[in-house]
PDB file of N, CA and C in Angstrom:
ATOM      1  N   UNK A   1      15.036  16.503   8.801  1.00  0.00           N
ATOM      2  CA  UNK A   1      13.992  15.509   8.996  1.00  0.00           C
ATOM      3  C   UNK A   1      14.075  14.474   7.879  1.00  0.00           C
ATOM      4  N   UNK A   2      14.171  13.220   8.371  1.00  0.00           N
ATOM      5  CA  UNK A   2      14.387  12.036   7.445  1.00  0.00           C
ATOM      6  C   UNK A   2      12.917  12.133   6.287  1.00  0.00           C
ATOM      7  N   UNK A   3      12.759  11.769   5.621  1.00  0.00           N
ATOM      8  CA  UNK A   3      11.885  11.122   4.511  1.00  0.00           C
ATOM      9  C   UNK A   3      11.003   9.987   5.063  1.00  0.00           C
ATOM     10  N   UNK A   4       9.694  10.124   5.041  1.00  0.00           N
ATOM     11  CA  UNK A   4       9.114   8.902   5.541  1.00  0.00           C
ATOM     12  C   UNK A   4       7.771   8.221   4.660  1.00  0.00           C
ATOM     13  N   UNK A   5       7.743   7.446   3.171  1.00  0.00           N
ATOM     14  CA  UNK A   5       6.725   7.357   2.612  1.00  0.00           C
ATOM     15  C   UNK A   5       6.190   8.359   1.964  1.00  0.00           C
ATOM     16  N   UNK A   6       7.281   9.693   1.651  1.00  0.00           N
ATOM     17  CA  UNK A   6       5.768  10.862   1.725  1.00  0.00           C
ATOM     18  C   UNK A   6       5.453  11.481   2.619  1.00  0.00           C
ATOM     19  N   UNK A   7       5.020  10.877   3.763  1.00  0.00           N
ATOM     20  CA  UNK A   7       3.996  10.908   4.900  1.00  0.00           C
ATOM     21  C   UNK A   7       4.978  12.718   5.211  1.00  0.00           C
ATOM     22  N   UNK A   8       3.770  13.611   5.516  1.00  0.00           N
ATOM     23  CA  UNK A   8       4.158  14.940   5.919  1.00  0.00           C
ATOM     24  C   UNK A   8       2.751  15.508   6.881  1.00  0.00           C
ATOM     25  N   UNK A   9       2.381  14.492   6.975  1.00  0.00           N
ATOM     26  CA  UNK A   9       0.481  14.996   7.833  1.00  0.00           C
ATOM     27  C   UNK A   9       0.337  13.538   8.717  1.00  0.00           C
ATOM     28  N   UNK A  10       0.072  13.985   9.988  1.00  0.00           N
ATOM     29  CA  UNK A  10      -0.705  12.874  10.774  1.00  0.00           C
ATOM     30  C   UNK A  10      -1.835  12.273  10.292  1.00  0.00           C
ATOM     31  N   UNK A  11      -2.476  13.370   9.274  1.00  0.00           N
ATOM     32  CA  UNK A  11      -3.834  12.425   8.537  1.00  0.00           C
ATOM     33  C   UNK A  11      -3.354  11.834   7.580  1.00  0.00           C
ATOM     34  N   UNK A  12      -3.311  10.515   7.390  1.00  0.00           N
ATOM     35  CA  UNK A  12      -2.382   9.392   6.549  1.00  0.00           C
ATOM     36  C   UNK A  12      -3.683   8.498   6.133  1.00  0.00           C
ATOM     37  N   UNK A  13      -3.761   8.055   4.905  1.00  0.00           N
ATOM     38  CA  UNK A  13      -4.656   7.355   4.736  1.00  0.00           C
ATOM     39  C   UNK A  13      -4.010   6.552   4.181  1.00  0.00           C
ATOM     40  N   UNK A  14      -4.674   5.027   5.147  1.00  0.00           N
ATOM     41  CA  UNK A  14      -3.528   3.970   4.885  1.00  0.00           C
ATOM     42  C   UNK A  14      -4.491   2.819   3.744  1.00  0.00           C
ATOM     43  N   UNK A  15      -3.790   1.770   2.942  1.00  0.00           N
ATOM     44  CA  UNK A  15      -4.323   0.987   2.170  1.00  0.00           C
ATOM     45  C   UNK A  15      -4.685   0.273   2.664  1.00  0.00           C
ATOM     46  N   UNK A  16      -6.171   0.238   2.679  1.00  0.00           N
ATOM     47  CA  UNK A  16      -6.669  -1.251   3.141  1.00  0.00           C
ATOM     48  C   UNK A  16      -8.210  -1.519   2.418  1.00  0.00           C
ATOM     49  N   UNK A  17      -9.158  -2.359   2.872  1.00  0.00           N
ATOM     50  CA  UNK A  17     -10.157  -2.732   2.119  1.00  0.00           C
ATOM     51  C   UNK A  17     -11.349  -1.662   1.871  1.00  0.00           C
ATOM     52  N   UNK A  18     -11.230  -0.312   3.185  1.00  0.00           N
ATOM     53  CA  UNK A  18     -12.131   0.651   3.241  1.00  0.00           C
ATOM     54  C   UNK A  18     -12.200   1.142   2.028  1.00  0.00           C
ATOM     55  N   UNK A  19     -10.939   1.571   1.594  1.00  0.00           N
ATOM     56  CA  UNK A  19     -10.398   2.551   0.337  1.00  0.00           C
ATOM     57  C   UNK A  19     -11.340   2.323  -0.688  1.00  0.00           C
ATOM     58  N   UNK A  20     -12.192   2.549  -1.903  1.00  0.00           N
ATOM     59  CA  UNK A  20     -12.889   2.493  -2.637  1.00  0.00           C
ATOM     60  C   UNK A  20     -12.438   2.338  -4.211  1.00  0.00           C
ATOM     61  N   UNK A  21     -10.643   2.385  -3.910  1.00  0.00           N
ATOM     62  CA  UNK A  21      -9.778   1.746  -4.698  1.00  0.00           C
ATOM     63  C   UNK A  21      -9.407   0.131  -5.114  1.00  0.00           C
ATOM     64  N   UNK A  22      -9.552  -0.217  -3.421  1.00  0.00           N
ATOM     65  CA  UNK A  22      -8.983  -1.242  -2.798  1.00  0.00           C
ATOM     66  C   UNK A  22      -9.566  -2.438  -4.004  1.00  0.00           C
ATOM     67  N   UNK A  23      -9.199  -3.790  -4.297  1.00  0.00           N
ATOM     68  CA  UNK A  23      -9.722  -4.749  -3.882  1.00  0.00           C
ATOM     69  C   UNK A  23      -8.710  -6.064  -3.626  1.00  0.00           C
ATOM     70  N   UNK A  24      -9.336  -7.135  -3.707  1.00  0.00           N
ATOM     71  CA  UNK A  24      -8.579  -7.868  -3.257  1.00  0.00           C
ATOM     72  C   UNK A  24      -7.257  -8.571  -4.607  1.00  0.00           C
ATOM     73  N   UNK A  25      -6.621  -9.193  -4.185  1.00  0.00           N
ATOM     74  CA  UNK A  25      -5.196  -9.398  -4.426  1.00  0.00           C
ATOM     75  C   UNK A  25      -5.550  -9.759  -5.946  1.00  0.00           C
ATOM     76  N   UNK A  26      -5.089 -10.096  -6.956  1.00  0.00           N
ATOM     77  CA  UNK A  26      -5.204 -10.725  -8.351  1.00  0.00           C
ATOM     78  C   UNK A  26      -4.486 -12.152  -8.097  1.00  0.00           C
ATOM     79  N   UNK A  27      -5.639 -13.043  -8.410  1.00  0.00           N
ATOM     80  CA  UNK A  27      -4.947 -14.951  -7.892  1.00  0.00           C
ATOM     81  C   UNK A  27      -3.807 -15.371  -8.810  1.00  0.00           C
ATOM     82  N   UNK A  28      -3.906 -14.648  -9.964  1.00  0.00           N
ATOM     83  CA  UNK A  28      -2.911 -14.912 -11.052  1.00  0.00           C
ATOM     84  C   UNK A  28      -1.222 -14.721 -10.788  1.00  0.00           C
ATOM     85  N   UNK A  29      -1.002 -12.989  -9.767  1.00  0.00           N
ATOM     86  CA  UNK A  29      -0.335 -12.541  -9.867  1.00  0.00           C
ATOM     87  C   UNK A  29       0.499 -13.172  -8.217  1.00  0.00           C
ATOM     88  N   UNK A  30      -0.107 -13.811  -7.407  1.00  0.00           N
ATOM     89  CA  UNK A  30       0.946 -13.705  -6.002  1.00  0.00           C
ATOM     90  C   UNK A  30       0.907 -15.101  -5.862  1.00  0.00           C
ATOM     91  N   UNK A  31       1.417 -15.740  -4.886  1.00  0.00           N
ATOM     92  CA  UNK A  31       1.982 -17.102  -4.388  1.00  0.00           C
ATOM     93  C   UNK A  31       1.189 -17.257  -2.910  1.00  0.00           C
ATOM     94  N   UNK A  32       0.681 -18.234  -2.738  1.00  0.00           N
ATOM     95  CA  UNK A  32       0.801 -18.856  -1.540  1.00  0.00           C
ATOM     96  C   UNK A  32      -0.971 -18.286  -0.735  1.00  0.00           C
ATOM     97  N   UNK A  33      -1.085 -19.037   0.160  1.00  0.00           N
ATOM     98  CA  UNK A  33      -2.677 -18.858   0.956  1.00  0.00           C
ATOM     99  C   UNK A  33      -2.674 -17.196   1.591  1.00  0.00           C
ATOM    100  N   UNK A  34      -1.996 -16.799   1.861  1.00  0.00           N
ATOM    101  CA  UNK A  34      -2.526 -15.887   2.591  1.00  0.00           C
ATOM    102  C   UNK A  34      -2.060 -14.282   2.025  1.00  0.00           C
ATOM    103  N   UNK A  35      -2.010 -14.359   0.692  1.00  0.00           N
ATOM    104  CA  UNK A  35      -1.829 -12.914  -0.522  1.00  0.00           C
ATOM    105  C   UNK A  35      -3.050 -11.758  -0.022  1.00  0.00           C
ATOM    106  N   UNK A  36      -4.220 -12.512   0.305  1.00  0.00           N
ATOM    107  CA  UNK A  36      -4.547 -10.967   1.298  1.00  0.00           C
ATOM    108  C   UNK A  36      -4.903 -10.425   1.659  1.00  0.00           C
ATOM    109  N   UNK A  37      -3.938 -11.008   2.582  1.00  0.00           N
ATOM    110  CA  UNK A  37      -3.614 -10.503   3.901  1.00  0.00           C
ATOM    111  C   UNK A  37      -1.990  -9.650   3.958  1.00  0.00           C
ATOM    112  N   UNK A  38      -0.918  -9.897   2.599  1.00  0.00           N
ATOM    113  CA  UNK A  38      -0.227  -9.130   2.354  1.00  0.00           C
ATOM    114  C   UNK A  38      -0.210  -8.226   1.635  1.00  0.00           C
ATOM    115  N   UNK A  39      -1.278  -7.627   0.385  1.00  0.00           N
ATOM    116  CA  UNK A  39      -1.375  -6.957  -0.409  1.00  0.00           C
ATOM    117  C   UNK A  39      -2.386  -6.679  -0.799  1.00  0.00           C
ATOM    118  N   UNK A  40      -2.963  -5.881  -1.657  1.00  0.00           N
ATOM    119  CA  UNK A  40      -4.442  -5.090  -2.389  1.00  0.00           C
ATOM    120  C   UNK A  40      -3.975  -5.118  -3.619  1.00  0.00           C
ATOM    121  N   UNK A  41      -4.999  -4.930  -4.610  1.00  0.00           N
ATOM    122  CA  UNK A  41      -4.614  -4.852  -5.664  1.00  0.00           C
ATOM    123  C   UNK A  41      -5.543  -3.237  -5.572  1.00  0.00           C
ATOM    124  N   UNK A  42      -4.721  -2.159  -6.377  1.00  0.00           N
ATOM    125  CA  UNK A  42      -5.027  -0.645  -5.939  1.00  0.00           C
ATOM    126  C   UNK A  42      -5.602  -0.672  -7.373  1.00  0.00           C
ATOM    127  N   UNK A  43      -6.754  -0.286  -8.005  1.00  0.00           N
ATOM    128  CA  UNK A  43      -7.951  -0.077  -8.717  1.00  0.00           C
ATOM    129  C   UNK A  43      -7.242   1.150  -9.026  1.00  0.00           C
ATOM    130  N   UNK A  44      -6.841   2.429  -9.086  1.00  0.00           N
ATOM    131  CA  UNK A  44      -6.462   3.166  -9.541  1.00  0.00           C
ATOM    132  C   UNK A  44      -5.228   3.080 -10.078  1.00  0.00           C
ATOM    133  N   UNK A  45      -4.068   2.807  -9.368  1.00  0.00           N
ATOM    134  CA  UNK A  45      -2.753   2.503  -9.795  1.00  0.00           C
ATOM    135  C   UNK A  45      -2.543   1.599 -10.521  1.00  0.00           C
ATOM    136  N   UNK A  46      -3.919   0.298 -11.300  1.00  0.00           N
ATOM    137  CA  UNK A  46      -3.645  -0.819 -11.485  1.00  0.00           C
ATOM    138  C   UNK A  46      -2.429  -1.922 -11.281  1.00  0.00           C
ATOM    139  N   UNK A  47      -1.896  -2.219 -10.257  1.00  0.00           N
ATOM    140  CA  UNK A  47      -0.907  -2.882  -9.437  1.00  0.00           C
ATOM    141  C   UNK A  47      -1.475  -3.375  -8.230  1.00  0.00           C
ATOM    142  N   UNK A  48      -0.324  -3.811  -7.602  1.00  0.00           N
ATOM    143  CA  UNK A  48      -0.736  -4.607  -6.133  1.00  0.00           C
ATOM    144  C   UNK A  48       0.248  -3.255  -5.398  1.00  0.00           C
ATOM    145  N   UNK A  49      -0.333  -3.514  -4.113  1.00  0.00           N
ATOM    146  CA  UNK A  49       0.744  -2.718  -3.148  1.00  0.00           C
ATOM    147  C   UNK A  49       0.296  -3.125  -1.882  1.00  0.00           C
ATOM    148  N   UNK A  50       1.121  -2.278  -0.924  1.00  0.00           N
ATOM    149  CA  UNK A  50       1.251  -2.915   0.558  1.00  0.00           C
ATOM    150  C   UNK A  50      -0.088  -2.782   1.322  1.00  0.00           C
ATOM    151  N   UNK A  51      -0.587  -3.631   2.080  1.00  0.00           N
ATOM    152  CA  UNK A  51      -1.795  -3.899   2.535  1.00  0.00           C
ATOM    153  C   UNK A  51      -1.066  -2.984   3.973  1.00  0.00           C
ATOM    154  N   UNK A  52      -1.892  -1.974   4.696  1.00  0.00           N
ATOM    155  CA  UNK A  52      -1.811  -1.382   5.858  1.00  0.00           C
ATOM    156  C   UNK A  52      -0.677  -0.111   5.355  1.00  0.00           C
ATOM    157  N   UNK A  53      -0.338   0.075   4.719  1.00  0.00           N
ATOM    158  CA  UNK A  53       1.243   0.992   4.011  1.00  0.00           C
ATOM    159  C   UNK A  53       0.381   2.390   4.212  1.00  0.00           C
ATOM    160  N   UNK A  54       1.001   3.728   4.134  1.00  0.00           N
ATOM    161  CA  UNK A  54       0.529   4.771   3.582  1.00  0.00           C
ATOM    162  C   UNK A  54      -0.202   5.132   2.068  1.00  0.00           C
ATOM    163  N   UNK A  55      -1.135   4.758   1.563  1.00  0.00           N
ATOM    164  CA  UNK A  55      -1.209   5.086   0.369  1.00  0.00           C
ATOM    165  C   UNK A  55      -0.770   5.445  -0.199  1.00  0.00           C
ATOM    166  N   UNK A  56      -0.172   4.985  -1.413  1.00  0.00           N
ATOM    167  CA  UNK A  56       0.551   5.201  -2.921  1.00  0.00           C
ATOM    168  C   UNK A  56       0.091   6.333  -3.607  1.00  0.00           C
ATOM    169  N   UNK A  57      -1.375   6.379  -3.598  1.00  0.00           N
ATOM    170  CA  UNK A  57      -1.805   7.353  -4.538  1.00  0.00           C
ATOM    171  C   UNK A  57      -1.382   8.682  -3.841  1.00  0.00           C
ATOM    172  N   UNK A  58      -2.073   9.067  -2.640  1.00  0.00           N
ATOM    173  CA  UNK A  58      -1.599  10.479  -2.100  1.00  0.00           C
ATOM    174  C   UNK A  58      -0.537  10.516  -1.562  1.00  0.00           C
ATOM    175  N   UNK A  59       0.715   9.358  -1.308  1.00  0.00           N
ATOM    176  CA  UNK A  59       1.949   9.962  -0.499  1.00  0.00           C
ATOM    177  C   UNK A  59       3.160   9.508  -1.540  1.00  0.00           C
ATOM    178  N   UNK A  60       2.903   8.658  -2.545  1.00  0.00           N
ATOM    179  CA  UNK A  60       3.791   7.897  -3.222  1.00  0.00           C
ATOM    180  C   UNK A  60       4.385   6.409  -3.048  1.00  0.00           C
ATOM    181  N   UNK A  61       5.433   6.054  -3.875  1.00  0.00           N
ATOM    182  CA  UNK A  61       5.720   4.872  -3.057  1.00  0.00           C
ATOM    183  C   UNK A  61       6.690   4.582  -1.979  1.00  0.00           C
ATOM    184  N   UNK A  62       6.080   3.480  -1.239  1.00  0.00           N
ATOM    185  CA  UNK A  62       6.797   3.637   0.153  1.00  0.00           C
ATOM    186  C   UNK A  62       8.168   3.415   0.242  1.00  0.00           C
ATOM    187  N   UNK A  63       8.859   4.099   0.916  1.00  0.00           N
ATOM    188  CA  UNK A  63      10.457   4.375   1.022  1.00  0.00           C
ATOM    189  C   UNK A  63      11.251   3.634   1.958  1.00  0.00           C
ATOM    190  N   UNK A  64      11.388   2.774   2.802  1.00  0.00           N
ATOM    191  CA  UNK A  64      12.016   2.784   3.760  1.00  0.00           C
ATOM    192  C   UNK A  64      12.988   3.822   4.213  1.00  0.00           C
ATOM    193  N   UNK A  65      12.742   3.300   5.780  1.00  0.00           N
ATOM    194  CA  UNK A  65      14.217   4.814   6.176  1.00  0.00           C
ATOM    195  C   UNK A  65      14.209   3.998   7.787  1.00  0.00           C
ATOM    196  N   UNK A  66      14.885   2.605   7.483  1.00  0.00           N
ATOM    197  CA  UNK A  66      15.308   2.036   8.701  1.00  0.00           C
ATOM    198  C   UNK A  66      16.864   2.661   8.990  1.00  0.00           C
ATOM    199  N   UNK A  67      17.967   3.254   8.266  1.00  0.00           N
ATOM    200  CA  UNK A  67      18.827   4.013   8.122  1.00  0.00           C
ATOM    201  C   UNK A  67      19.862   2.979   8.484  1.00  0.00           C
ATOM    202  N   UNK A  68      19.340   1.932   7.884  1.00  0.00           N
ATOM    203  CA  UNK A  68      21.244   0.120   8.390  1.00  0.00           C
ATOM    204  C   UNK A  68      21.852   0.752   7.378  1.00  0.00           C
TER     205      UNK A  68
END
């Protein structure tokens, strides 16, 4: 079985504004009008990360496994 994010449970809790981590993007740190809508800035991890992704904190960081 390939590697996917972490992800090993259908219950996946994904990053988005619910999270109580979440907030919005840092204006300092990204480019352009619509930062987010691509990213969070994660309150625990202090960083930005992927907006809709598997969470960082409980699965790690996200991996790809498109397998090109």
């Amino acid at each position: 079985m390939a590697k996917n994010a972490g992800v090993t449970t259908s219950k996946i809790n994904f990053c988005d504004l619910l999270c109580k981590h979440a907030d919005f993007a840092r204006m300092d740190a990204l480019d352009g009008g619509c930062r987010t809508f691509q990213s969070l800035w994660c309150k625990q991890l202090k960083k930005h990360v992927t907006k809709n992704a598997p969470c960082e904190v409980a699965f790690g960081k996200r991996r790809p496994t498109t397998g090109f």
